[in-house]
C-alpha atoms as a PDB file:
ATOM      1  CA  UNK A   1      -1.799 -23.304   4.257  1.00  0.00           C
ATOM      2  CA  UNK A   2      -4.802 -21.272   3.406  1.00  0.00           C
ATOM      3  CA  UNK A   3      -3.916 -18.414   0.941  1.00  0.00           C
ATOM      4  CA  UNK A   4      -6.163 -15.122   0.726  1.00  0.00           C
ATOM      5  CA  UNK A   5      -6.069 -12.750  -1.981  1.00  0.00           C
ATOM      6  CA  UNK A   6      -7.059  -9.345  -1.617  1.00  0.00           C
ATOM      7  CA  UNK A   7     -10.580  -9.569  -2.291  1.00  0.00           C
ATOM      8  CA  UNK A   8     -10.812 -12.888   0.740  1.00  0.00           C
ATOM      9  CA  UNK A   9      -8.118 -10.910   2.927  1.00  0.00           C
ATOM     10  CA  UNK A  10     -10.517  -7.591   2.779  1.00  0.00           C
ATOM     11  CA  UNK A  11     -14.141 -10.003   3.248  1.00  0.00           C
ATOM     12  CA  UNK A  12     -11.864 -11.774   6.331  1.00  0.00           C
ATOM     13  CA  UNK A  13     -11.888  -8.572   8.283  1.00  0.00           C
ATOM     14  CA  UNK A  14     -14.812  -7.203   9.462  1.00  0.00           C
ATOM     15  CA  UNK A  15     -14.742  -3.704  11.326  1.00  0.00           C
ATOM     16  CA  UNK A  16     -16.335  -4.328  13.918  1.00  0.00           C
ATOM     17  CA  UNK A  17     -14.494  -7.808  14.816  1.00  0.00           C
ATOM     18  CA  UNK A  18     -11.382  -6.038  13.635  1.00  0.00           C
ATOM     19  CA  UNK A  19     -11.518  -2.926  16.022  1.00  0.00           C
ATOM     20  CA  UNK A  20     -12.596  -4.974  19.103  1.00  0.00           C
ATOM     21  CA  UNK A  21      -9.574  -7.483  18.913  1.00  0.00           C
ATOM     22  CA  UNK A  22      -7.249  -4.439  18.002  1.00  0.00           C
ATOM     23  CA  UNK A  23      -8.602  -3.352  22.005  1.00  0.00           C
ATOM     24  CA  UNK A  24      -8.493  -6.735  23.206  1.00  0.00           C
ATOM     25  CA  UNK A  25      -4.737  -6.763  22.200  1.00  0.00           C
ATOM     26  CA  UNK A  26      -4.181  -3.872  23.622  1.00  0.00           C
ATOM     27  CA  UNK A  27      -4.795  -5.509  27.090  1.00  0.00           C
ATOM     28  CA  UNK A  28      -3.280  -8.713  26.708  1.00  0.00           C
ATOM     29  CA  UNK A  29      -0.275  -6.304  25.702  1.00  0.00           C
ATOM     30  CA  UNK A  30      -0.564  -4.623  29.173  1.00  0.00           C
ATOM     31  CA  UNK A  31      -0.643  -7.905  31.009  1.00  0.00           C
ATOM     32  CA  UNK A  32       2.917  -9.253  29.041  1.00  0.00           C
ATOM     33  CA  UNK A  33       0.751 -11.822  26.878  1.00  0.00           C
ATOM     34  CA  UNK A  34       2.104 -10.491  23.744  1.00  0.00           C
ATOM     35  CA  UNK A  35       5.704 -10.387  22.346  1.00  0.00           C
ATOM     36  CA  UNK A  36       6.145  -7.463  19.382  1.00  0.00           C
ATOM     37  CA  UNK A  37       9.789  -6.329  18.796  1.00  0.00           C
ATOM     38  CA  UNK A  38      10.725  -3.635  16.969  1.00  0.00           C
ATOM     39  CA  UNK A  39      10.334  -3.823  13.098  1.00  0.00           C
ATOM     40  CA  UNK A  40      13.403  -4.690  11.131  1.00  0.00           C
ATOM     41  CA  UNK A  41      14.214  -1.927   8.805  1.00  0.00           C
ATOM     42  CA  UNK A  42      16.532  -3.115   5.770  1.00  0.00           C
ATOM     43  CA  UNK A  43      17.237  -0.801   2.799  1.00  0.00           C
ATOM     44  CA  UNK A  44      17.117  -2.710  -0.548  1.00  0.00           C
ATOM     45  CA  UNK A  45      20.285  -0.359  -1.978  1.00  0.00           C
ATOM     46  CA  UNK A  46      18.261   2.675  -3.213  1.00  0.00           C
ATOM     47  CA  UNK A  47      15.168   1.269  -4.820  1.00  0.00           C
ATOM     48  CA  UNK A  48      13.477   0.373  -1.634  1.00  0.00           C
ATOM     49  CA  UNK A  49      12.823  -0.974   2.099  1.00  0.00           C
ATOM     50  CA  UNK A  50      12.075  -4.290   3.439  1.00  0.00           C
ATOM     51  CA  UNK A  51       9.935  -4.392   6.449  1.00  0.00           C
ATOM     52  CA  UNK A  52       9.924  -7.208   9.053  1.00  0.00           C
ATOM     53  CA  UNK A  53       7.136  -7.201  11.373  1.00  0.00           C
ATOM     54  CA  UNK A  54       6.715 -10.049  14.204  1.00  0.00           C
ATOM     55  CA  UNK A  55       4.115 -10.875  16.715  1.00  0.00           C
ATOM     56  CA  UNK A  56       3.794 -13.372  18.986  1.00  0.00           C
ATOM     57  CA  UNK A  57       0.838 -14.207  21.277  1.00  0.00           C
ATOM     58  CA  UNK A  58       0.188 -17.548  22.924  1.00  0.00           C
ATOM     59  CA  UNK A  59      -2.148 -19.035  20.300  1.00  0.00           C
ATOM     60  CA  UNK A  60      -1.054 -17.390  16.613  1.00  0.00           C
ATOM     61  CA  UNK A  61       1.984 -15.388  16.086  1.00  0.00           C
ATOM     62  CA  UNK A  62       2.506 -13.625  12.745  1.00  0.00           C
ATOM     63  CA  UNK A  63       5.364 -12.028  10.805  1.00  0.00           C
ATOM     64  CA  UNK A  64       4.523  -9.380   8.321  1.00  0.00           C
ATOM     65  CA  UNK A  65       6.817  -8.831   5.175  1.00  0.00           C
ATOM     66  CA  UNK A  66       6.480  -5.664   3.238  1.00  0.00           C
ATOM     67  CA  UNK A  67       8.359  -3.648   0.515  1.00  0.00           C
ATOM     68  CA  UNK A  68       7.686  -0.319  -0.167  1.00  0.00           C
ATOM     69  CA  UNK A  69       9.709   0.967  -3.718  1.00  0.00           C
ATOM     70  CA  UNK A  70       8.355   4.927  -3.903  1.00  0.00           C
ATOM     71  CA  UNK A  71       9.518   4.024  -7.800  1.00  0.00           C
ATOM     72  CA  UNK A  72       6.995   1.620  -8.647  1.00  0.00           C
ATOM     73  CA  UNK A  73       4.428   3.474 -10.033  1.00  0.00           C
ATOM     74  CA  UNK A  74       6.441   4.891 -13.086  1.00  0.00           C
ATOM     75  CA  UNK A  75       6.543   1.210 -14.016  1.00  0.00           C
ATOM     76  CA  UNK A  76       3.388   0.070 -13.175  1.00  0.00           C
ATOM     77  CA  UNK A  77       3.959  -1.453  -9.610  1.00  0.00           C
ATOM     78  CA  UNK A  78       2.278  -1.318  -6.427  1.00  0.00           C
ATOM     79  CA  UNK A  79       4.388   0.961  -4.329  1.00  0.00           C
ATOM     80  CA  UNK A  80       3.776  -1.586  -1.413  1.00  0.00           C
ATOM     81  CA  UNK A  81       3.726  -5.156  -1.575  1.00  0.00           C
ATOM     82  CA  UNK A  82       3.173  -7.817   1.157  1.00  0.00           C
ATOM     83  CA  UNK A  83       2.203 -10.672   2.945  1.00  0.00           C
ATOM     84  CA  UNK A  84       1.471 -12.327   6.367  1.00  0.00           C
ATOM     85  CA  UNK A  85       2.103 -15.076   7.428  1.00  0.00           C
ATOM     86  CA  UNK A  86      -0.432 -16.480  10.161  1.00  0.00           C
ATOM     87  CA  UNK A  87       1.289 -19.955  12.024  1.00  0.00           C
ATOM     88  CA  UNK A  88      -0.100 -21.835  14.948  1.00  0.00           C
ATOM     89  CA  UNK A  89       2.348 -20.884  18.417  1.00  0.00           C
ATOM     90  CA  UNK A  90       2.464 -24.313  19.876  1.00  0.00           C
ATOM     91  CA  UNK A  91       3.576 -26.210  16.673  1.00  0.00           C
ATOM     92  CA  UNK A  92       4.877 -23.693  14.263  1.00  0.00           C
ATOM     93  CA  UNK A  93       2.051 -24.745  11.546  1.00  0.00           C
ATOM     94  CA  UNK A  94       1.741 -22.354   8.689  1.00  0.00           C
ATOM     95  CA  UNK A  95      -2.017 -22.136   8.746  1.00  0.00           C
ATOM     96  CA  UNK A  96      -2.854 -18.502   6.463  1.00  0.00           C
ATOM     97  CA  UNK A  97      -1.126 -16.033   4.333  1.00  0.00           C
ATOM     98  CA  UNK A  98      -3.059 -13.085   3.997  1.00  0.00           C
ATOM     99  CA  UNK A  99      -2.654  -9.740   1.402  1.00  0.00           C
ATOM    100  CA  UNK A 100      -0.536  -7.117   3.076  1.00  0.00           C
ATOM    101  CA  UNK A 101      -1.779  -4.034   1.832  1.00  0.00           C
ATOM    102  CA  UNK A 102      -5.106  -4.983   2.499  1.00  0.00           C
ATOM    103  CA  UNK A 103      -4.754  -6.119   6.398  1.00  0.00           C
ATOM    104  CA  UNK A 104      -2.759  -3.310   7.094  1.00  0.00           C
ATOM    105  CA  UNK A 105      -5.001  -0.635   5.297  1.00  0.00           C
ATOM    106  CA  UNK A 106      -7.750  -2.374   7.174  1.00  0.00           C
ATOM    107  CA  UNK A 107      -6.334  -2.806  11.039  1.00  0.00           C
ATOM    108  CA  UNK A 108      -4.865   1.020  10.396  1.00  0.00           C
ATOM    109  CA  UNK A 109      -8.459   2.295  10.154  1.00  0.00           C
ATOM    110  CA  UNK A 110      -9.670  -0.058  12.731  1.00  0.00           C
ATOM    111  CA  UNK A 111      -6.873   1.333  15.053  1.00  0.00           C
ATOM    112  CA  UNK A 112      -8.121   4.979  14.252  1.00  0.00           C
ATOM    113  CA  UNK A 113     -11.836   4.580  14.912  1.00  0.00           C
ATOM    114  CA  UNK A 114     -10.649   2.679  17.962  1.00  0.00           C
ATOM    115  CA  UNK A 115      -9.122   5.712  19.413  1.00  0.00           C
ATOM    116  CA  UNK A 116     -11.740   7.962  17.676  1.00  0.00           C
ATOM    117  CA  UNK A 117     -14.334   5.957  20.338  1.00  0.00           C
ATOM    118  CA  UNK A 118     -11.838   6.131  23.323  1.00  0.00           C
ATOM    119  CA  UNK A 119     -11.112   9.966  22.758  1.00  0.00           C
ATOM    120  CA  UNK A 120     -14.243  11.544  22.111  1.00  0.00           C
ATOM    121  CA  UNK A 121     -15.358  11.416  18.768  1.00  0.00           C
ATOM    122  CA  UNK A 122     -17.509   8.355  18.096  1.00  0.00           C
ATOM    123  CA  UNK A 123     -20.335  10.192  17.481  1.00  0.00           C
ATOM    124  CA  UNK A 124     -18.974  12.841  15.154  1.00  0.00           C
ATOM    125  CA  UNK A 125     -21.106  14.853  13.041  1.00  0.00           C
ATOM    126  CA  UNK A 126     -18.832  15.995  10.374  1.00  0.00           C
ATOM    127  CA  UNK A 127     -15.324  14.557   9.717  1.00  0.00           C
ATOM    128  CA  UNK A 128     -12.817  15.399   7.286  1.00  0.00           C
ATOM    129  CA  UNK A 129     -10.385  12.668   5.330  1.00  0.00           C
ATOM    130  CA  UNK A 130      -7.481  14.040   3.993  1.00  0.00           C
ATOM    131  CA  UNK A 131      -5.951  12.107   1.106  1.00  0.00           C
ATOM    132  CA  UNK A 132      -7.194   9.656  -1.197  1.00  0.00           C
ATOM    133  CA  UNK A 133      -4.770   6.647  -1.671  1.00  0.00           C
ATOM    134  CA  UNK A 134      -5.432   3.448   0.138  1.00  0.00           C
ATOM    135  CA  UNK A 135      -5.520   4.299   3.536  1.00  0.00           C
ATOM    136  CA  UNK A 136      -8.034   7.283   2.736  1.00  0.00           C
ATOM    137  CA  UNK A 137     -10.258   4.743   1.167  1.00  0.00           C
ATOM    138  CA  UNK A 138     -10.118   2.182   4.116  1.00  0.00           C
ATOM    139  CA  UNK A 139     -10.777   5.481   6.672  1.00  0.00           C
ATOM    140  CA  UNK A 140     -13.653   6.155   4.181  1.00  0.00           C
ATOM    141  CA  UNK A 141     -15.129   2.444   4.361  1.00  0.00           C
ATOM    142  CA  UNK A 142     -14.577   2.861   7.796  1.00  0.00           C
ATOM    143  CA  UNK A 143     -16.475   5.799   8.519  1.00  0.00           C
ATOM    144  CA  UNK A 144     -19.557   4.746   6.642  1.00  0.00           C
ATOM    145  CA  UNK A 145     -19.465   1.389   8.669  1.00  0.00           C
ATOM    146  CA  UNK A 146     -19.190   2.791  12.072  1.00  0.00           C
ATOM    147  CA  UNK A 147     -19.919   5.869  12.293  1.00  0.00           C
ATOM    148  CA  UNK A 148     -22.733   6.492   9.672  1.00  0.00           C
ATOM    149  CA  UNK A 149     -24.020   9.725  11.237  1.00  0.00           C
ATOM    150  CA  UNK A 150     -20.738  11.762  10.306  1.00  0.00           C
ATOM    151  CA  UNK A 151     -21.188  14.092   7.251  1.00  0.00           C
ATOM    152  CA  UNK A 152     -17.648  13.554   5.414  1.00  0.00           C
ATOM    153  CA  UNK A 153     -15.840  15.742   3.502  1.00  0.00           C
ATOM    154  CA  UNK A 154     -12.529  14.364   1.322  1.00  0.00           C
ATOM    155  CA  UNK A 155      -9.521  16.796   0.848  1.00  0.00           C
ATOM    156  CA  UNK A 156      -6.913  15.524  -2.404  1.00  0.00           C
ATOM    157  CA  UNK A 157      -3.865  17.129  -3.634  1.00  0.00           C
ATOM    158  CA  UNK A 158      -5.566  19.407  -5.876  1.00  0.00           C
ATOM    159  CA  UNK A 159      -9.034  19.925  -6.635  1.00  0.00           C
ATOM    160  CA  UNK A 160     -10.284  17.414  -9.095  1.00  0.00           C
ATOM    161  CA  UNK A 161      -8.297  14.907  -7.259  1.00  0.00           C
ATOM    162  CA  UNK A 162     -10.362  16.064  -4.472  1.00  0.00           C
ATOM    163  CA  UNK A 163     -13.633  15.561  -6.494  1.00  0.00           C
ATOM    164  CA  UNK A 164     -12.430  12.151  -8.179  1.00  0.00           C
ATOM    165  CA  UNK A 165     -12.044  10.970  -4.637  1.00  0.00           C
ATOM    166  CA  UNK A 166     -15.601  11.769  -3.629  1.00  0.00           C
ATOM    167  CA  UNK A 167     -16.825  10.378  -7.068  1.00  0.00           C
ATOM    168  CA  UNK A 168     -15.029   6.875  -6.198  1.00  0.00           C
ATOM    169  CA  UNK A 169     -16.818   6.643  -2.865  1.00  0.00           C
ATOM    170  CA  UNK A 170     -20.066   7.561  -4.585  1.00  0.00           C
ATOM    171  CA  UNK A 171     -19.764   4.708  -6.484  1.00  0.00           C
ATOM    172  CA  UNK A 172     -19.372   2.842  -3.364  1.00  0.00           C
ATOM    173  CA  UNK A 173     -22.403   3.838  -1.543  1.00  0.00           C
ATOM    174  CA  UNK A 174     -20.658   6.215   0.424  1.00  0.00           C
ATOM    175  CA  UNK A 175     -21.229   9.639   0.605  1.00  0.00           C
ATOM    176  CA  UNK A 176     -18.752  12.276   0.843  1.00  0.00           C
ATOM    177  CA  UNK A 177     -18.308  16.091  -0.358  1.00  0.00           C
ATOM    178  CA  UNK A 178     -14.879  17.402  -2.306  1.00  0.00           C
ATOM    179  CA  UNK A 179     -13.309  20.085  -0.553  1.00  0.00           C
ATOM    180  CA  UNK A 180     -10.555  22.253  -1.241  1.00  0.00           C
ATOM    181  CA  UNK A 181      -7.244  22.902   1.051  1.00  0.00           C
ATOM    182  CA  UNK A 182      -8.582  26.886   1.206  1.00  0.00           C
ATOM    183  CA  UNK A 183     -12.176  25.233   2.806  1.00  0.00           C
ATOM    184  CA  UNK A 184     -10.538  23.491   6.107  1.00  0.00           C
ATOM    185  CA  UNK A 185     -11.532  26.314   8.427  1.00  0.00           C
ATOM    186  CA  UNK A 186     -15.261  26.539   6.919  1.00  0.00           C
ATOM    187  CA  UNK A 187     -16.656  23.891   8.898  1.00  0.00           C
ATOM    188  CA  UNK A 188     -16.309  22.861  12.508  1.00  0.00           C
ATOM    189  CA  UNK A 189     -14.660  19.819  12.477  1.00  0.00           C
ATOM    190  CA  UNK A 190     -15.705  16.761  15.180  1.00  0.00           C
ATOM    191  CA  UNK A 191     -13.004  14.837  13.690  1.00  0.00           C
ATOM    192  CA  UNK A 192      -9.826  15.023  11.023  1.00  0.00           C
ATOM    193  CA  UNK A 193      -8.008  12.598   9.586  1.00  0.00           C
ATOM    194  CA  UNK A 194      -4.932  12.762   7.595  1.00  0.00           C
ATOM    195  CA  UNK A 195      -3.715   9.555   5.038  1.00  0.00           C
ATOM    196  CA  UNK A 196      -0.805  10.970   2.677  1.00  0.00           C
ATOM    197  CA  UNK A 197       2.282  10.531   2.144  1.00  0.00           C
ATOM    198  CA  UNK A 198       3.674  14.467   2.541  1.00  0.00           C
ATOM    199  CA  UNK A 199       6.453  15.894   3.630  1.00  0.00           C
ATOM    200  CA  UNK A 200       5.280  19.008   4.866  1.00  0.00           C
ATOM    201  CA  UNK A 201       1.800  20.150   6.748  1.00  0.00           C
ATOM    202  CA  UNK A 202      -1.180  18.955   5.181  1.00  0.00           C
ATOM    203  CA  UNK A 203      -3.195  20.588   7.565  1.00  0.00           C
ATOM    204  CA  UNK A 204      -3.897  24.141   8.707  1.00  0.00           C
ATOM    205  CA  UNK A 205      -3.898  24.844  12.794  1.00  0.00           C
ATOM    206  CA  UNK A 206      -6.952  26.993  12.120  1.00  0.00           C
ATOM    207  CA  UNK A 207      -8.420  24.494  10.575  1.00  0.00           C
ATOM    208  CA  UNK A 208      -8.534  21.978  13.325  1.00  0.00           C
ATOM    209  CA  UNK A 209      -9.426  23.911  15.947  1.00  0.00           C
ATOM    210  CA  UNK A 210     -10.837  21.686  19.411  1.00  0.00           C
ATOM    211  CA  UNK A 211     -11.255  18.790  16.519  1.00  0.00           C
ATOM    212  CA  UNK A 212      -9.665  15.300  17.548  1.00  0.00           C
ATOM    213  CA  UNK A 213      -6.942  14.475  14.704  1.00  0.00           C
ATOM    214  CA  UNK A 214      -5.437  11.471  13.458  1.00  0.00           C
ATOM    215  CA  UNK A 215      -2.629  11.530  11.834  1.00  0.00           C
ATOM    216  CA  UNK A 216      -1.914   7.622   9.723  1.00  0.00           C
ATOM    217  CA  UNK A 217       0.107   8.778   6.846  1.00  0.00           C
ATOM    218  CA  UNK A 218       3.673  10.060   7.813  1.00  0.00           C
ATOM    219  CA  UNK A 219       5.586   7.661   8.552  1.00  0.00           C
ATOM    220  CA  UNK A 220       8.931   8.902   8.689  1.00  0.00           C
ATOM    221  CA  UNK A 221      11.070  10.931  10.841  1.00  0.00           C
ATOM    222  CA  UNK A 222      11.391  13.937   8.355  1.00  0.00           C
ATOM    223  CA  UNK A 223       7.894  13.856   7.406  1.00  0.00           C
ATOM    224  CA  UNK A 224       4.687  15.719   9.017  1.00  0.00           C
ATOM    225  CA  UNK A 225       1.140  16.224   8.040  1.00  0.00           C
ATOM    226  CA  UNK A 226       0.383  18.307  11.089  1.00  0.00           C
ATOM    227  CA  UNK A 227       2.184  21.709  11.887  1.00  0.00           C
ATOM    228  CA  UNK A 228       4.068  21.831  14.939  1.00  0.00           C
ATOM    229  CA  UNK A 229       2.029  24.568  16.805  1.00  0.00           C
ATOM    230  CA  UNK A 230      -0.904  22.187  16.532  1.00  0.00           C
ATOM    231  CA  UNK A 231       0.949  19.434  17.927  1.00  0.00           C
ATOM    232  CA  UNK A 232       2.303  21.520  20.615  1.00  0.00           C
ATOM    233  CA  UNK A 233      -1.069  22.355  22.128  1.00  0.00           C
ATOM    234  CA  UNK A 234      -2.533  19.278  21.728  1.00  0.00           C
ATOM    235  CA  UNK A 235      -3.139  16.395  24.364  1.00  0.00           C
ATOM    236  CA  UNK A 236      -1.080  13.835  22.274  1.00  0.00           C
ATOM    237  CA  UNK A 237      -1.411  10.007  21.862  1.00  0.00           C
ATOM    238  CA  UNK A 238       0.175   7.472  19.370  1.00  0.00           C
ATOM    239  CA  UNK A 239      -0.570   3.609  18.803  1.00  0.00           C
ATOM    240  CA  UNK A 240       3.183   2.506  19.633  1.00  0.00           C
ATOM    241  CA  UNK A 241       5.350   4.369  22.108  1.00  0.00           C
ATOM    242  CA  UNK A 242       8.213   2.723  20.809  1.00  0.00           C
ATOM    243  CA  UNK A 243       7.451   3.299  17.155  1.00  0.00           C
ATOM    244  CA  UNK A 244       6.662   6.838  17.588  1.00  0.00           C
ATOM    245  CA  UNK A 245      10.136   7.792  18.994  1.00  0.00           C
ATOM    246  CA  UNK A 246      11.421   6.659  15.706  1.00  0.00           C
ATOM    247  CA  UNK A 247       9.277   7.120  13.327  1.00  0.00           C
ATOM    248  CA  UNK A 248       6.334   9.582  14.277  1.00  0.00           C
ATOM    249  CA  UNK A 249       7.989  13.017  12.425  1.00  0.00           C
ATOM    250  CA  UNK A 250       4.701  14.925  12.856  1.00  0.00           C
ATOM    251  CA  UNK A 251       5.733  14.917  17.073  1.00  0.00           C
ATOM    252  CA  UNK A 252       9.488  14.216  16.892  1.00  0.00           C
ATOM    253  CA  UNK A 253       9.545  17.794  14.375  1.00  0.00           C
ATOM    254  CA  UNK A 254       7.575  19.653  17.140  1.00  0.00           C
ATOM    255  CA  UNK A 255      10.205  18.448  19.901  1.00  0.00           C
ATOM    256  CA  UNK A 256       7.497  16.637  22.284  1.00  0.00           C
ATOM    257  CA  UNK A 257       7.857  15.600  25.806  1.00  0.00           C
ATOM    258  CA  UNK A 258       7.760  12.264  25.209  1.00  0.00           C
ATOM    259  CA  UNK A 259       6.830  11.725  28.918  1.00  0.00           C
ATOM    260  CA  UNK A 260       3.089  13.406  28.334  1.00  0.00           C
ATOM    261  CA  UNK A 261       2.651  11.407  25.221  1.00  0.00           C
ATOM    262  CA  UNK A 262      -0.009   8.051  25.650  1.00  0.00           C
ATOM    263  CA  UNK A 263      -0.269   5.183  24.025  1.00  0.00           C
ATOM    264  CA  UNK A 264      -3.436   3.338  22.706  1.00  0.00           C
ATOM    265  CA  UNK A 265      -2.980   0.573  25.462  1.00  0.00           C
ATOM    266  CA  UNK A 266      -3.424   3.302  28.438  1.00  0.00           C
ATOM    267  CA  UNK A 267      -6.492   4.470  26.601  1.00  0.00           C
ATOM    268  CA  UNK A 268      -7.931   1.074  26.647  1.00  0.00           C
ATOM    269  CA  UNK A 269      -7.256   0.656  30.022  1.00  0.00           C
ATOM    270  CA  UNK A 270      -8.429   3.314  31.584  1.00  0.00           C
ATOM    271  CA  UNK A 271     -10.477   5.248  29.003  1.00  0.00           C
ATOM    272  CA  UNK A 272     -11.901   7.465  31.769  1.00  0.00           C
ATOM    273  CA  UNK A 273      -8.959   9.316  31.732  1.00  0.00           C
ATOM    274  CA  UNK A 274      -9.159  10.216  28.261  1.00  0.00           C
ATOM    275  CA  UNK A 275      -9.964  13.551  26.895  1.00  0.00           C
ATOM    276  CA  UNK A 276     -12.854  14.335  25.484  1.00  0.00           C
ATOM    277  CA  UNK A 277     -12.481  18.131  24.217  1.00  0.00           C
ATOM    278  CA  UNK A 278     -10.294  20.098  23.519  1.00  0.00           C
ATOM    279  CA  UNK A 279      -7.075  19.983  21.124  1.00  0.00           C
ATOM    280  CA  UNK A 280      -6.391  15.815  20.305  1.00  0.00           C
ATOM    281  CA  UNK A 281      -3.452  14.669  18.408  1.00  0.00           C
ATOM    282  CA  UNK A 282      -3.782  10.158  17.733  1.00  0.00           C
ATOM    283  CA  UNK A 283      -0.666   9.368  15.503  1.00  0.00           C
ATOM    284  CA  UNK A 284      -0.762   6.315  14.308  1.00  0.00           C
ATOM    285  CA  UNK A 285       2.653   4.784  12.634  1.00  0.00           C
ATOM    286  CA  UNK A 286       1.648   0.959  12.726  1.00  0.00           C
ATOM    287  CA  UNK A 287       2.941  -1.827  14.308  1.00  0.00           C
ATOM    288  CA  UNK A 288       2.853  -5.991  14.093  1.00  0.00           C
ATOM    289  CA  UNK A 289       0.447  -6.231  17.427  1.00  0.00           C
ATOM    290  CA  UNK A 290      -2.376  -4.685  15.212  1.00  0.00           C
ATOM    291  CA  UNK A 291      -1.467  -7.083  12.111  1.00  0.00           C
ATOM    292  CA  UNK A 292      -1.723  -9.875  14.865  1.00  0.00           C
ATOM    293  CA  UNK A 293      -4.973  -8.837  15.824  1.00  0.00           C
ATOM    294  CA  UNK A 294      -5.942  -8.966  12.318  1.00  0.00           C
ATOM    295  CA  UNK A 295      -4.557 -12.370  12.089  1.00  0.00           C
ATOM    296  CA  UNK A 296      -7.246 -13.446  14.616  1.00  0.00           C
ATOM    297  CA  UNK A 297     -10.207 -11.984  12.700  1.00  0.00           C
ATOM    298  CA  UNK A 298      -9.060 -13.640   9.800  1.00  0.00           C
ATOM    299  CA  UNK A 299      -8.709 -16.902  11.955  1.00  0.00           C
ATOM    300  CA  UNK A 300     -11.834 -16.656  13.199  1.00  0.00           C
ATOM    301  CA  UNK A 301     -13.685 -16.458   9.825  1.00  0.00           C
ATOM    302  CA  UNK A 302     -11.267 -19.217   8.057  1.00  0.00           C
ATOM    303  CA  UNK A 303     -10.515 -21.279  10.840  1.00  0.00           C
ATOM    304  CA  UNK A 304      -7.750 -23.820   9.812  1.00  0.00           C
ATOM    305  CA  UNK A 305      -6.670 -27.558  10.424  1.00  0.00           C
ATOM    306  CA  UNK A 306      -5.583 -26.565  14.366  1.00  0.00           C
ATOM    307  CA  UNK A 307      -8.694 -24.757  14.817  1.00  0.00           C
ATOM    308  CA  UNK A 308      -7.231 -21.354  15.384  1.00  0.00           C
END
């Protein structure tokens, strides 16, 4: 079995590749070619959570294992660890175990310029990232690889964190201007994008105005990044109807109709019928089909003894 750090895992991945198989999956998910159960959610007593991710399509199927121990990083940890497994359908082969943070950081992005083409904003001219842990910094990469014409502006916790975060991307080659929390309704926004980890509203109503948001970084049912009377008059769309119900706090905290929220899959189908103005909520809370598309990438560029 091929193994591939997080250096190979990230080099594996292309965007491009990477957002065009996270659409075709979307479609083979329409036509019933995909099996993707609900994760498995198991505490590890108070330190942490295990996460159990399957997908199954007819040629690769996947599991994804990930802990996430809030804890680690007063002792020097990666909050989140994992892997995934990549094994051949037919035979059950192991054929590639890929870095976990790094696929996911990377198909999470590649799901949010995906629905940042499909709803309107692919050729935004000035985007704001808020946050600057590791999904920031995949959005960021993101950004400068496929939509190159958008002036971006990073938003941290405070303001040098703001300003470190810009001086990191420098350093990168990409380009990006510090802002503080008080500067969100100075600019006219194209497109917003919220990575963090916070409890409470990240993320002014004012601020976003007709903008299209997408919201990656809550991912629990008590947390939100966007205030509810944004989310109220917003057309609203998530990657996983079924994950969302459980798990998306910014929309279950604003009491949604569930029956006028979309998923990615109806987007792909019929993007027509997306909107391409106005007030656009994408949450995004992650599920196995994307690390499966991943999977394939990754296959592609390594392919293994069964030719996957």
């Amino acid at each position: 079995m091929l193994r591939l750090d997080a250096g190979a895992t990230r080099e594996a991945l292309p965007w491009a590749a990477l957002l065009e198989e996270v659409a075709t999956v979307c479609r083979e998910q329409v036509a019933g070619l995909i099996f993707c159960p609900t994760r498995l959610v198991v505490p590890l007593g108070e330190a942490g959570t295990l996460l159990v991710m399957p997908a199954v399509s007819r040629e690769l199927s996947i599991t994804k294992l990930v802990t996430v121990h809030a804890g680690n990083a007063g002792l020097g940890l990666p909050t989140i660890q994992g892997e995934v497994v990549v094994m051949d359908t037919r035979s059950g082969q192991r054929l590639m175990q890929l870095d976990g943070p790094t696929l996911t950081a990377r198909r999470t992005a590649a799901v949010s310029l995906l629905a940042a083409r499909l709803l309107g904003a692919a050729d935004a001219q000035s985007a704001l990232l808020i946050g600057t842990g590791a999904q920031a910094l995949a959005h960021a990469e993101a950004l400068a690889a496929l939509m190159p014409l958008a002036r971006l502006h990073v938003q941290g916790r405070s303001v040098a964190a703001s300003k470190a975060f810009a001086g990191q991307l420098h350093l990168m080659g990409i380009q990006a201007q510090a802002l503080t929390p008080e500067q969100q309704a100075s600019l006219p926004w194209d497109l917003i994008i919220t990575a963090t980890t916070s409890a409470t509203p990240v993320l002014a109503d004012a601020g976003a105005q007709d903008a299209l948001v997408i919201a990656v970084g809550a991912y629990r049912h008590d947390m939100a990044e966007l205030p509810p009377a944004l989310v109220q008059r917003a057309a609203l769309f998530v990657d996983d109807p079924d994950g969302a119900r459980a798990e998306a706090g910014d929309l279950l905290q604003a009491g949604v109709d569930w029956e006028q929220v979309l998923g990615l899959e109806h987007l792909v189908q019929d993007p027509a019928a997306a909107p391409q103005q106005g007030a656009r909520v994408f949450k995004s809370v992650g599920c196995a089909r994307w690390d499966l598309a991943a999977a394939r990438v990754a296959a592609h560029h390594n392919p293994g003894p069964s030719g996957a």
